[in-house]
N, C-alpha and C. Protein backbone atom coordinates (compact mmCIF):
# COMPACT_ATOMS: atom_id res chain seq x y z
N UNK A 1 3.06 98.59 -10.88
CA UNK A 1 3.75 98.09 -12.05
C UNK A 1 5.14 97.61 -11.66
N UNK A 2 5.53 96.55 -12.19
CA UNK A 2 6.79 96.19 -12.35
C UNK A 2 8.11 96.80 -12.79
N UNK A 3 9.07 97.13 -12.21
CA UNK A 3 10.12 97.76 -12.55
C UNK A 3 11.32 96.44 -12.61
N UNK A 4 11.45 96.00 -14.17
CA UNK A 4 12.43 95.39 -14.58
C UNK A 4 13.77 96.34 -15.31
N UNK A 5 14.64 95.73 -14.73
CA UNK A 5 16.19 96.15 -15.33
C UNK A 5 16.03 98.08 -15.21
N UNK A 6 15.45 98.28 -14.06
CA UNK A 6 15.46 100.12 -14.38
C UNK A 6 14.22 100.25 -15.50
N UNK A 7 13.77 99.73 -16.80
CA UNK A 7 13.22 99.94 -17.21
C UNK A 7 11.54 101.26 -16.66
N UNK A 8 11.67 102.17 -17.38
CA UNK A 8 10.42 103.49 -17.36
C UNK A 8 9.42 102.57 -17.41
N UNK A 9 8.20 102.80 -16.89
CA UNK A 9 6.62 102.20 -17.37
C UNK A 9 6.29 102.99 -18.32
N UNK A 10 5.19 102.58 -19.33
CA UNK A 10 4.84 103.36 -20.57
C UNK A 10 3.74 104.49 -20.43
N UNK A 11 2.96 103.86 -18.99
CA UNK A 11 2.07 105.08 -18.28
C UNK A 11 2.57 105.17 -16.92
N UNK A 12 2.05 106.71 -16.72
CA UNK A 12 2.68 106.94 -14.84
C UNK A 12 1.12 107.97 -14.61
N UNK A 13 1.42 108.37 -13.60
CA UNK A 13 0.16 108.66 -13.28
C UNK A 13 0.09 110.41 -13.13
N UNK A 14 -1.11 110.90 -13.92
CA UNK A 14 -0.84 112.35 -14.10
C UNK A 14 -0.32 113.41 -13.05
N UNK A 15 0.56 114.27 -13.33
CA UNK A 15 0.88 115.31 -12.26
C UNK A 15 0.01 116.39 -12.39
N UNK A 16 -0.79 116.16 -12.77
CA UNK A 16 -1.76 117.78 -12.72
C UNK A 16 -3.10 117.87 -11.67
N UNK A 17 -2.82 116.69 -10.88
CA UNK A 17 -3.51 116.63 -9.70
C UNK A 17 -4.85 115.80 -9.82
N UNK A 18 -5.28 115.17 -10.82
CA UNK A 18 -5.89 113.80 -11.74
C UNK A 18 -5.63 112.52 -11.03
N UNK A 19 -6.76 111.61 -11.63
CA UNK A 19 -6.17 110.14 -10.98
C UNK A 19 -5.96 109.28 -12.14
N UNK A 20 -5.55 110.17 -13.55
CA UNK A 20 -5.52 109.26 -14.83
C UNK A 20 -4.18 108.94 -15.02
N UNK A 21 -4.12 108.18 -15.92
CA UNK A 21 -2.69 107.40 -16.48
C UNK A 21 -2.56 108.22 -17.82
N UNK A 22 -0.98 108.67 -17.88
CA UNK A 22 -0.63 109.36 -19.00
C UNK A 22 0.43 108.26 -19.81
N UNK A 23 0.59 108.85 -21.15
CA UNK A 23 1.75 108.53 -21.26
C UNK A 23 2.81 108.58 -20.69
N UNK A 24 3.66 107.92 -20.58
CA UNK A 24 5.20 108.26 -20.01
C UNK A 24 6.55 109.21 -21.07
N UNK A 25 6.51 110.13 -20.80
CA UNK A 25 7.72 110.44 -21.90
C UNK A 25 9.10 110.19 -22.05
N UNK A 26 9.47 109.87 -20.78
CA UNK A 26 10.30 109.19 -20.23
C UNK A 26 10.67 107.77 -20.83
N UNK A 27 9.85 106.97 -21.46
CA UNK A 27 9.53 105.78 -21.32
C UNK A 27 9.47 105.59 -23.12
N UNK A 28 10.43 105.46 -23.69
CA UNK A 28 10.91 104.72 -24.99
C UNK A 28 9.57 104.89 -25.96
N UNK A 29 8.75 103.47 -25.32
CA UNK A 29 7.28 103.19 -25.89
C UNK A 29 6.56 104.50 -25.50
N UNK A 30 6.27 105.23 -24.42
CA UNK A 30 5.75 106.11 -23.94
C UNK A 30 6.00 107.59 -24.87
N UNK A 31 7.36 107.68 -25.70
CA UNK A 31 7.60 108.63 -27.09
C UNK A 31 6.91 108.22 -28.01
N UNK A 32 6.87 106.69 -28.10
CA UNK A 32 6.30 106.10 -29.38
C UNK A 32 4.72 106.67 -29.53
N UNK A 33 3.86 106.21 -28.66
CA UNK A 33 2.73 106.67 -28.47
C UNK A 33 2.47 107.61 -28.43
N UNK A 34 3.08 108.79 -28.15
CA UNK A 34 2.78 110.36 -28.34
C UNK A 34 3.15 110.56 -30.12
N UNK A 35 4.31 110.60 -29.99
CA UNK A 35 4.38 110.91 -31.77
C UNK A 35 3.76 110.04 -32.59
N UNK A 36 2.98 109.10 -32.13
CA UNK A 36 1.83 108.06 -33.28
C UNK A 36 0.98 108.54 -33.16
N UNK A 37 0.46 109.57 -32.04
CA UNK A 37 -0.93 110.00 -31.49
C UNK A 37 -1.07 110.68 -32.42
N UNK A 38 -0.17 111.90 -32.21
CA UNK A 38 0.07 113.40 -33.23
C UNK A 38 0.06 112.84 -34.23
N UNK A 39 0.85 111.93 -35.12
CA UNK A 39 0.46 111.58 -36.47
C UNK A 39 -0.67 111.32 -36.99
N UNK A 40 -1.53 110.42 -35.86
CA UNK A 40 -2.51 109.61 -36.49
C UNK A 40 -3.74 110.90 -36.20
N UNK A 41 -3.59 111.88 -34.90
CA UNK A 41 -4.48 113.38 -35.51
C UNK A 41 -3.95 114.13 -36.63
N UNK A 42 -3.02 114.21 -37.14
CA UNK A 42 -3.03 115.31 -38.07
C UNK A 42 -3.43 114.51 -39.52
N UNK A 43 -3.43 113.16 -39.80
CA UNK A 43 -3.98 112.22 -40.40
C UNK A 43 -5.73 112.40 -40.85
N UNK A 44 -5.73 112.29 -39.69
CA UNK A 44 -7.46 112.49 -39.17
C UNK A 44 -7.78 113.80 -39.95
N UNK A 45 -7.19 115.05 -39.14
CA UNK A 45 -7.41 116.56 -39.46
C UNK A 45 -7.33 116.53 -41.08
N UNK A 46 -6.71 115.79 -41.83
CA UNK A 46 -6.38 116.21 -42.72
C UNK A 46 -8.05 115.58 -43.75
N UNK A 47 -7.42 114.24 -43.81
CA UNK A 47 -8.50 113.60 -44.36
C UNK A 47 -10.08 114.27 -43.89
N UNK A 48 -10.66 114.57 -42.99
CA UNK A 48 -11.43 115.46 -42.57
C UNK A 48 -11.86 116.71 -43.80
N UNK A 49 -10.37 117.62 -43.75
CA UNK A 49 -10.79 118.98 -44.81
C UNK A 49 -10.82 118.58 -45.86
N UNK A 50 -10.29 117.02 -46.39
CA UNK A 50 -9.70 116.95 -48.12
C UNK A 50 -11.70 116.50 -48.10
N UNK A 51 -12.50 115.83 -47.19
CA UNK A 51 -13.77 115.73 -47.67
C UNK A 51 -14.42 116.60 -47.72
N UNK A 52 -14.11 117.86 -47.08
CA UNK A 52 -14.94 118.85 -46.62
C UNK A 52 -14.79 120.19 -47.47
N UNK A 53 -13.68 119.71 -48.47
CA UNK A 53 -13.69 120.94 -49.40
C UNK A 53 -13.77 120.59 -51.05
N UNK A 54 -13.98 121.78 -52.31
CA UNK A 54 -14.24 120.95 -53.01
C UNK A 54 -12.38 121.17 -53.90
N UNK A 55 -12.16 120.64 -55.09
CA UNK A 55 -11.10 120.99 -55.82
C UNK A 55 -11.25 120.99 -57.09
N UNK A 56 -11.01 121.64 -58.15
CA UNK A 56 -11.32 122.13 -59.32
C UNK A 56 -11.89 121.26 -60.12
N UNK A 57 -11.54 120.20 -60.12
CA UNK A 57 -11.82 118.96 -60.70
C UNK A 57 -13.18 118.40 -60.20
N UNK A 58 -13.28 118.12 -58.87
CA UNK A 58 -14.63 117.69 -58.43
C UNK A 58 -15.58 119.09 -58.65
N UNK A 59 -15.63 120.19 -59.00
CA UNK A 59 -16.63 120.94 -59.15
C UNK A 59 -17.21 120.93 -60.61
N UNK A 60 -16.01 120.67 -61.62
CA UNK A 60 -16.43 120.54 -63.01
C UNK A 60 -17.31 119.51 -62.95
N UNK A 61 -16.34 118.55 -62.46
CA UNK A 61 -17.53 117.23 -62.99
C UNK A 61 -18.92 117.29 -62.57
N UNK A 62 -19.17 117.67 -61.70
CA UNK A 62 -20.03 118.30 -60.85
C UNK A 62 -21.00 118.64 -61.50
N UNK A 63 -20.49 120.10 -61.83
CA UNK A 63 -21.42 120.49 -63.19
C UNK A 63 -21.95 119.88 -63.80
N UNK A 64 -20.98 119.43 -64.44
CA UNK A 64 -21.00 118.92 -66.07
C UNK A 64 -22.01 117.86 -65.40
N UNK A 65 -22.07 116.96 -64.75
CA UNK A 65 -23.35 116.04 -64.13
C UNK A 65 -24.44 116.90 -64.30
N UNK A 66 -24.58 117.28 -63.16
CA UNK A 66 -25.75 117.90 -63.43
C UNK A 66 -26.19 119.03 -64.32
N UNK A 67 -25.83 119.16 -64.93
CA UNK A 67 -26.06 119.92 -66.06
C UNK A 67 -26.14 118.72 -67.53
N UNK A 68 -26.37 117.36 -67.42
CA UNK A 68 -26.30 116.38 -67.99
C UNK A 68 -27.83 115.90 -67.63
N UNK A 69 -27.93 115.93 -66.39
CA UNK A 69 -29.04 115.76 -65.73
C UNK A 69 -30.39 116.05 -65.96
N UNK A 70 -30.46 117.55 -66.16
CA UNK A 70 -31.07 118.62 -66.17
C UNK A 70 -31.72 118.71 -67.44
N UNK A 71 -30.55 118.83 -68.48
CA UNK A 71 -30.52 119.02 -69.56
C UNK A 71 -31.86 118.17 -70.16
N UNK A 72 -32.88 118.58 -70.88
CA UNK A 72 -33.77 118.04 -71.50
C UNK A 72 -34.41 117.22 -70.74
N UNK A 73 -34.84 116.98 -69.89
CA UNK A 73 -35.50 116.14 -68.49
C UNK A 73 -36.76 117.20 -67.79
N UNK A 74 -37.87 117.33 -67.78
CA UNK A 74 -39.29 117.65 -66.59
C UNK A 74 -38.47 117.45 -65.28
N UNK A 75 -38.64 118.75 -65.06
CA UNK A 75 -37.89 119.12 -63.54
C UNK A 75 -39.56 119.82 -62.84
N UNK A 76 -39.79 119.34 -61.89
CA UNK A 76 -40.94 120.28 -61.29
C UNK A 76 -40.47 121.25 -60.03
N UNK A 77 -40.55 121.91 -60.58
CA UNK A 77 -40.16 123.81 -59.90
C UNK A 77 -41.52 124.23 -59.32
N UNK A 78 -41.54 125.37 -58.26
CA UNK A 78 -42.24 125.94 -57.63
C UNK A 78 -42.60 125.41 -56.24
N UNK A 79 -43.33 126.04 -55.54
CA UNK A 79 -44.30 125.31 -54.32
C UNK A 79 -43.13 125.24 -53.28
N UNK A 80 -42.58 124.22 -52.94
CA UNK A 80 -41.50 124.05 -52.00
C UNK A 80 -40.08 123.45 -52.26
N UNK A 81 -40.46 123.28 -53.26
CA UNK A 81 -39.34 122.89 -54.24
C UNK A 81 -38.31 124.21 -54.50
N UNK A 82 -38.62 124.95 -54.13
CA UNK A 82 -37.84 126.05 -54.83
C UNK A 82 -38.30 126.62 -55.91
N UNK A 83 -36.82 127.45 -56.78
CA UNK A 83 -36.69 127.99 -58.05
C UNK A 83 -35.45 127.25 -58.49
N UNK A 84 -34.89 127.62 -59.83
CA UNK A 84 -33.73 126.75 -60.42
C UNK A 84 -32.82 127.05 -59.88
N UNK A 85 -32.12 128.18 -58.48
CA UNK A 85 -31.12 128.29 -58.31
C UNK A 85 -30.74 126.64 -57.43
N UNK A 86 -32.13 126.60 -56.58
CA UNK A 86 -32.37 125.49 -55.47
C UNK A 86 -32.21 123.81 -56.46
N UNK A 87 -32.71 124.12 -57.28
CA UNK A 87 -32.57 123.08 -58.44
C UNK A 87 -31.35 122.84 -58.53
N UNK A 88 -30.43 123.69 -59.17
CA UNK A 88 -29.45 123.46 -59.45
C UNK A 88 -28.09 122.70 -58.28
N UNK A 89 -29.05 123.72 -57.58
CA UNK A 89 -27.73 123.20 -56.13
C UNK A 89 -28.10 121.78 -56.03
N UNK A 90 -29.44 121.02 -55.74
CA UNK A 90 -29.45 119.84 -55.75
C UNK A 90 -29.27 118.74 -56.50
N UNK A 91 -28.74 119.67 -57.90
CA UNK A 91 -28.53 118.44 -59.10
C UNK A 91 -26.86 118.30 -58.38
N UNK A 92 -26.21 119.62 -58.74
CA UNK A 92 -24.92 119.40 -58.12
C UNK A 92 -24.13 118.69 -56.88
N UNK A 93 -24.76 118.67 -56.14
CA UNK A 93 -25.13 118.00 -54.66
C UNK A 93 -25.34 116.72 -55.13
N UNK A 94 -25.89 116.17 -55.66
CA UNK A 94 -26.23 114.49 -56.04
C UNK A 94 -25.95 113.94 -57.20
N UNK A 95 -24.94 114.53 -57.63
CA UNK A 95 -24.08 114.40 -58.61
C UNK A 95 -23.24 113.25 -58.78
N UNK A 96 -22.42 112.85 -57.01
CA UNK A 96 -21.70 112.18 -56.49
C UNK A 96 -19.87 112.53 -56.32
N UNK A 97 -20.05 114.03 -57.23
CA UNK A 97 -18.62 114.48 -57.36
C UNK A 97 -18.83 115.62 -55.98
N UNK A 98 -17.47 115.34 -55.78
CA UNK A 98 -16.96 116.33 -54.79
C UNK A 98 -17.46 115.80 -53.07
N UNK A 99 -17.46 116.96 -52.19
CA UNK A 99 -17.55 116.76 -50.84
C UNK A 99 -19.06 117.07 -50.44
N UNK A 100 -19.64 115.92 -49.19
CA UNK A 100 -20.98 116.13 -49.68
C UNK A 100 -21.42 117.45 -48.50
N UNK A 101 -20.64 117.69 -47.97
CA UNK A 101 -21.06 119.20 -47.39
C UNK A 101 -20.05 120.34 -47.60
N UNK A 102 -19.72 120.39 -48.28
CA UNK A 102 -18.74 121.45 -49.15
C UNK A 102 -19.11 122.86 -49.20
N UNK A 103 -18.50 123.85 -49.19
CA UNK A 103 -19.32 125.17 -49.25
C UNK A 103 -19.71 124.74 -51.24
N UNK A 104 -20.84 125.53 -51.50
CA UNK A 104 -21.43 125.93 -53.05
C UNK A 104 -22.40 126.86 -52.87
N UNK A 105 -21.80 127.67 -53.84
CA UNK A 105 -22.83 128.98 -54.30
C UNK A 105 -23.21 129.34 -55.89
N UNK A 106 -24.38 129.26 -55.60
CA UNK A 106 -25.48 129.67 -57.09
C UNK A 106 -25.61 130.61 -56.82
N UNK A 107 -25.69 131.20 -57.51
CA UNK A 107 -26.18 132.81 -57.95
C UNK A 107 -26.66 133.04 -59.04
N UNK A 108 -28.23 134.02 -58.94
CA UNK A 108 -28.52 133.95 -60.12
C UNK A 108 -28.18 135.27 -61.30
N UNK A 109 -28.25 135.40 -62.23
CA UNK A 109 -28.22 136.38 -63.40
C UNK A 109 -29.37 136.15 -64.08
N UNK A 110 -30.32 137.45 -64.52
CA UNK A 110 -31.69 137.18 -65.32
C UNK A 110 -30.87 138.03 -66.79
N UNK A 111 -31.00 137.50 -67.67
CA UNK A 111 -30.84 137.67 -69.09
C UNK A 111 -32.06 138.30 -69.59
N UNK A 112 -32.22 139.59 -69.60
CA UNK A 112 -33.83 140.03 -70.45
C UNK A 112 -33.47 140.37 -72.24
N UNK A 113 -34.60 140.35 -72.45
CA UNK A 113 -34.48 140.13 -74.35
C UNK A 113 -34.55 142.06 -74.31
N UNK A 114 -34.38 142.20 -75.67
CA UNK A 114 -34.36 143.40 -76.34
C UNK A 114 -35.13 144.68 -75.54
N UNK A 115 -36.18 143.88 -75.92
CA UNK A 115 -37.35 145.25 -75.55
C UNK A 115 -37.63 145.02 -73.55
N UNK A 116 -36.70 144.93 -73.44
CA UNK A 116 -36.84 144.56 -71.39
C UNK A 116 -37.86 143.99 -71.07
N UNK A 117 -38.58 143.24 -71.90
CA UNK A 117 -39.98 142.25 -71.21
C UNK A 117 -39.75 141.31 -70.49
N UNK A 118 -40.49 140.29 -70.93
CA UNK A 118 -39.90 138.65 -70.24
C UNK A 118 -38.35 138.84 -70.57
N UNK A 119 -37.93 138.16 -69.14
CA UNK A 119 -36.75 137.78 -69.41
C UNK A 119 -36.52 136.28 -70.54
N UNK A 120 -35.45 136.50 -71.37
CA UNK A 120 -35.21 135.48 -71.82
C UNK A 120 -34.40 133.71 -71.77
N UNK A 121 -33.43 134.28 -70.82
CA UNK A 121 -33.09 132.87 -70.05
C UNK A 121 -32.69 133.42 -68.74
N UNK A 122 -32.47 132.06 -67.90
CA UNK A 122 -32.03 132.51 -66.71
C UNK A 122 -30.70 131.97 -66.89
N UNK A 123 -29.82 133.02 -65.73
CA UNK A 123 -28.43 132.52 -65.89
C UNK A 123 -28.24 132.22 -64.11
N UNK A 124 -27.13 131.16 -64.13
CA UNK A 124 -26.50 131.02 -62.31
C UNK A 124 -25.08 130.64 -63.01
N UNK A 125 -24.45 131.58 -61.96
CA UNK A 125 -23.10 131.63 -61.50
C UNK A 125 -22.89 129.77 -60.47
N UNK A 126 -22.49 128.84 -60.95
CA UNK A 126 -21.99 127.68 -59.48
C UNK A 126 -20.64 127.85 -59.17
N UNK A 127 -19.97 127.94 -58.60
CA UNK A 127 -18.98 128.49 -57.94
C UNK A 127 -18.56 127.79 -56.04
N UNK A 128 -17.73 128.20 -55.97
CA UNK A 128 -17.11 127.43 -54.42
C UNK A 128 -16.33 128.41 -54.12
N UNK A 129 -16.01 128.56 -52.52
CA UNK A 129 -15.49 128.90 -51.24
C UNK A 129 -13.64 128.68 -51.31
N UNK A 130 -13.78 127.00 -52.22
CA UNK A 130 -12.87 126.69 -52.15
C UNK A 130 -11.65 126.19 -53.00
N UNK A 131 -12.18 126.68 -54.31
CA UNK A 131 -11.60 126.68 -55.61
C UNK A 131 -12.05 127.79 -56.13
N UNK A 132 -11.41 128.63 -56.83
CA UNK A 132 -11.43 130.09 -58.09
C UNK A 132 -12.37 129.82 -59.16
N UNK A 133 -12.54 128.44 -59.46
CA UNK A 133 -13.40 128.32 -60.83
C UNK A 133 -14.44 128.78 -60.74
N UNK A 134 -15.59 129.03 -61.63
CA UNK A 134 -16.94 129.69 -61.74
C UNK A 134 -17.39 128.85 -62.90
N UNK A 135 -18.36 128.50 -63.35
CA UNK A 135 -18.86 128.04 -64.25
C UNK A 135 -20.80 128.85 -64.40
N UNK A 136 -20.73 129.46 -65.84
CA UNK A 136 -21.97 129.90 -66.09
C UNK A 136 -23.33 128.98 -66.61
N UNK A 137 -24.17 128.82 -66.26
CA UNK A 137 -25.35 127.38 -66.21
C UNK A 137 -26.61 128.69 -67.44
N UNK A 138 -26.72 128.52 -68.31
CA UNK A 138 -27.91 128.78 -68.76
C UNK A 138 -29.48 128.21 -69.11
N UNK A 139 -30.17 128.84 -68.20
CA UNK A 139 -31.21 127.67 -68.11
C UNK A 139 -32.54 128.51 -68.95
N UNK A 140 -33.02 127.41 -69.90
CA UNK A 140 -34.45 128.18 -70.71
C UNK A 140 -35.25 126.87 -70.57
N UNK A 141 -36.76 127.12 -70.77
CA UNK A 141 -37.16 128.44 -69.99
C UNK A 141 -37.07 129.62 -69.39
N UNK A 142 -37.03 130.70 -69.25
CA UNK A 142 -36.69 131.65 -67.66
C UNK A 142 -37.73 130.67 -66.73
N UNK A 143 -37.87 131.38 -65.28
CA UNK A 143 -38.27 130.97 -64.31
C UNK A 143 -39.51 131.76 -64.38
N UNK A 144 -41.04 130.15 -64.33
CA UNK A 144 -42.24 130.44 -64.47
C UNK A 144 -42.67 131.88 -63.48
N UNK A 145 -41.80 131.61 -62.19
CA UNK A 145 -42.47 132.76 -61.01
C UNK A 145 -44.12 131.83 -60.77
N UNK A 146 -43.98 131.13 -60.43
CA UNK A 146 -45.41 130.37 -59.80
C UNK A 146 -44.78 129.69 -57.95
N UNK A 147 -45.92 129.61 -57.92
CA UNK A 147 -46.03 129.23 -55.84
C UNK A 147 -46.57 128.21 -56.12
N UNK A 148 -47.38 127.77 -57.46
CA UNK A 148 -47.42 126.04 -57.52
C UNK A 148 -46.61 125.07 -58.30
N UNK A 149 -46.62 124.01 -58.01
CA UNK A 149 -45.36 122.74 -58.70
C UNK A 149 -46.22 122.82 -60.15
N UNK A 150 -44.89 123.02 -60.93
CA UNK A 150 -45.25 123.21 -62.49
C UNK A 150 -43.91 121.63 -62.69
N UNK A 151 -44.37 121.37 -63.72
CA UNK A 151 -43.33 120.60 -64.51
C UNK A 151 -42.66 121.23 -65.92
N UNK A 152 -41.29 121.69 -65.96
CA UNK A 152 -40.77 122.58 -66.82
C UNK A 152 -39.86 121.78 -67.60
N UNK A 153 -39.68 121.10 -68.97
CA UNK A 153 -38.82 120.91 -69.65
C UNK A 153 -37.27 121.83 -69.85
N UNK A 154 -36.49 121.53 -68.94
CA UNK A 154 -34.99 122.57 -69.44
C UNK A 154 -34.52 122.39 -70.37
N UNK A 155 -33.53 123.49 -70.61
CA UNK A 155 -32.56 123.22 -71.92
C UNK A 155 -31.49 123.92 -71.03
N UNK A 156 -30.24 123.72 -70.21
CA UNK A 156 -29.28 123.36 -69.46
C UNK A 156 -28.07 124.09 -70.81
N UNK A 157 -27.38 125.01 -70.40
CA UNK A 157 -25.81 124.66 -71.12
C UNK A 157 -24.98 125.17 -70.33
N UNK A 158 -23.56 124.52 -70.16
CA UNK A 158 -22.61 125.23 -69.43
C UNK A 158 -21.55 125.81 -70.00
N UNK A 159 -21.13 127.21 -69.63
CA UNK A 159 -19.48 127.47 -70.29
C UNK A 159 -18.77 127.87 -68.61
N UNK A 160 -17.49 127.65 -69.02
CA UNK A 160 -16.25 128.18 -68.05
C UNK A 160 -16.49 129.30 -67.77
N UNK A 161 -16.59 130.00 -66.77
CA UNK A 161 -16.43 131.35 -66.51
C UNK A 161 -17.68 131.96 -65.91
N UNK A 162 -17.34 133.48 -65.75
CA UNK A 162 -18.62 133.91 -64.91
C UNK A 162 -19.33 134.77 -66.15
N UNK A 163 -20.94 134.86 -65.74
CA UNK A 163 -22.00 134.88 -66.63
C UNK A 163 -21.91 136.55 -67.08
C-alpha cells in the first residue's frame, strides 16, 4: 500500500499471527469502520429480538383474531390435528399479529357443570414468555376426546385475564 503524506492505511495486517487484513485503528477511516461495525451489530441484535418477541399489543390482537376466526366456523379436531389447545395455538400463530416464532403458551382449564359429569366448556389460558398479559379463551363445545377428525362448530369468547 501506498503511504501518502504519513497518512495510516485503513487495513494492516493482523498481529495475532494470521495472514488477514484488519481494520486499522490507527487509521481515521479504520475508527470509522469499527464504530459503524458495532452500530450496524447492535442494530442487527436488536431488530432480531423486537421480531422474536411478542408485546402486549401484538398478543391482543392476536387473540382477538383468532378468536374471530374460530368463533362460529367447523374447525376439524382430533386424529393429528390435535385438541383445541393445538387449535388455538395455530389460529394465533396465523393470525399475522406478533412474532412468527415467539414464545406462546396455552394452557388448558376444564370447566365441569354442577353434578361433575361432562365437562361443560373448555377453558385455555394464551399467554407469553414475554409480556404479563393472559387472556382467558372459552371454547363450547368441551373437547369431543375422539382419535378421529370430527368437524366441531365453536362458540369462541375472550376476556382479559386468567381463567
Amino acid at each position: 500500500m501506498d503511504q501518502q503524506d504519513g497518512a495510516e492505511p485503513v487495513f494492516v495486517r493482523s498481529r495475532w499471527g494470521t495472514n488477514r487484513y484488519v481494520y486499522n485503528p490507527a487509521s481515521p477511516v479504520g475508527r470509522a469502520l469499527i464504530a459503524g461495525s458495532l452500530l450496524f451489530g447492535g442494530i442487527a441484535l436488536w431488530v432480531l429480538h423486537d421480531d422474536a418477541s411478542w408485546s402486549e399489543g401484538e398478543l391482543r390482537d392476536a387473540v382477538h383474531a383468532a378468536v374471530a376466526e374460530l368463533d362460529g366456523e367447523p374447525v376439524e379436531v382430533g386424529g393429528w390435528r390435535g385438541d383445541y389447545a393445538q387449535v388455538i395455538t395455530e389460529a394465533v400463530r396465523n393470525s399475522g399479529e406478533g412474532p412468527e416464532h415467539g414464545s406462546l403458551r396455552v394452557s388448558d382449564h376444564r370447566e365441569w357443570g354442577d353434578g361433575g359429569g361432562a365437562p361443560t366448556a373448555d377453558r385455555f389460558e394464551v399467554g407469553s414468555d414475554d409480556v404479563e398479559d393472559v387472556y382467558c379463551l372459552s371454547v363450547s363445545p368441551p373437547w369431543p376426546g375422539t382419535f378421529t377428525v370430527v368437524s366441531v362448530d365453536l362458540t369462541v369468547s375472550v376476556a382479559a385475564g386468567r381463567c
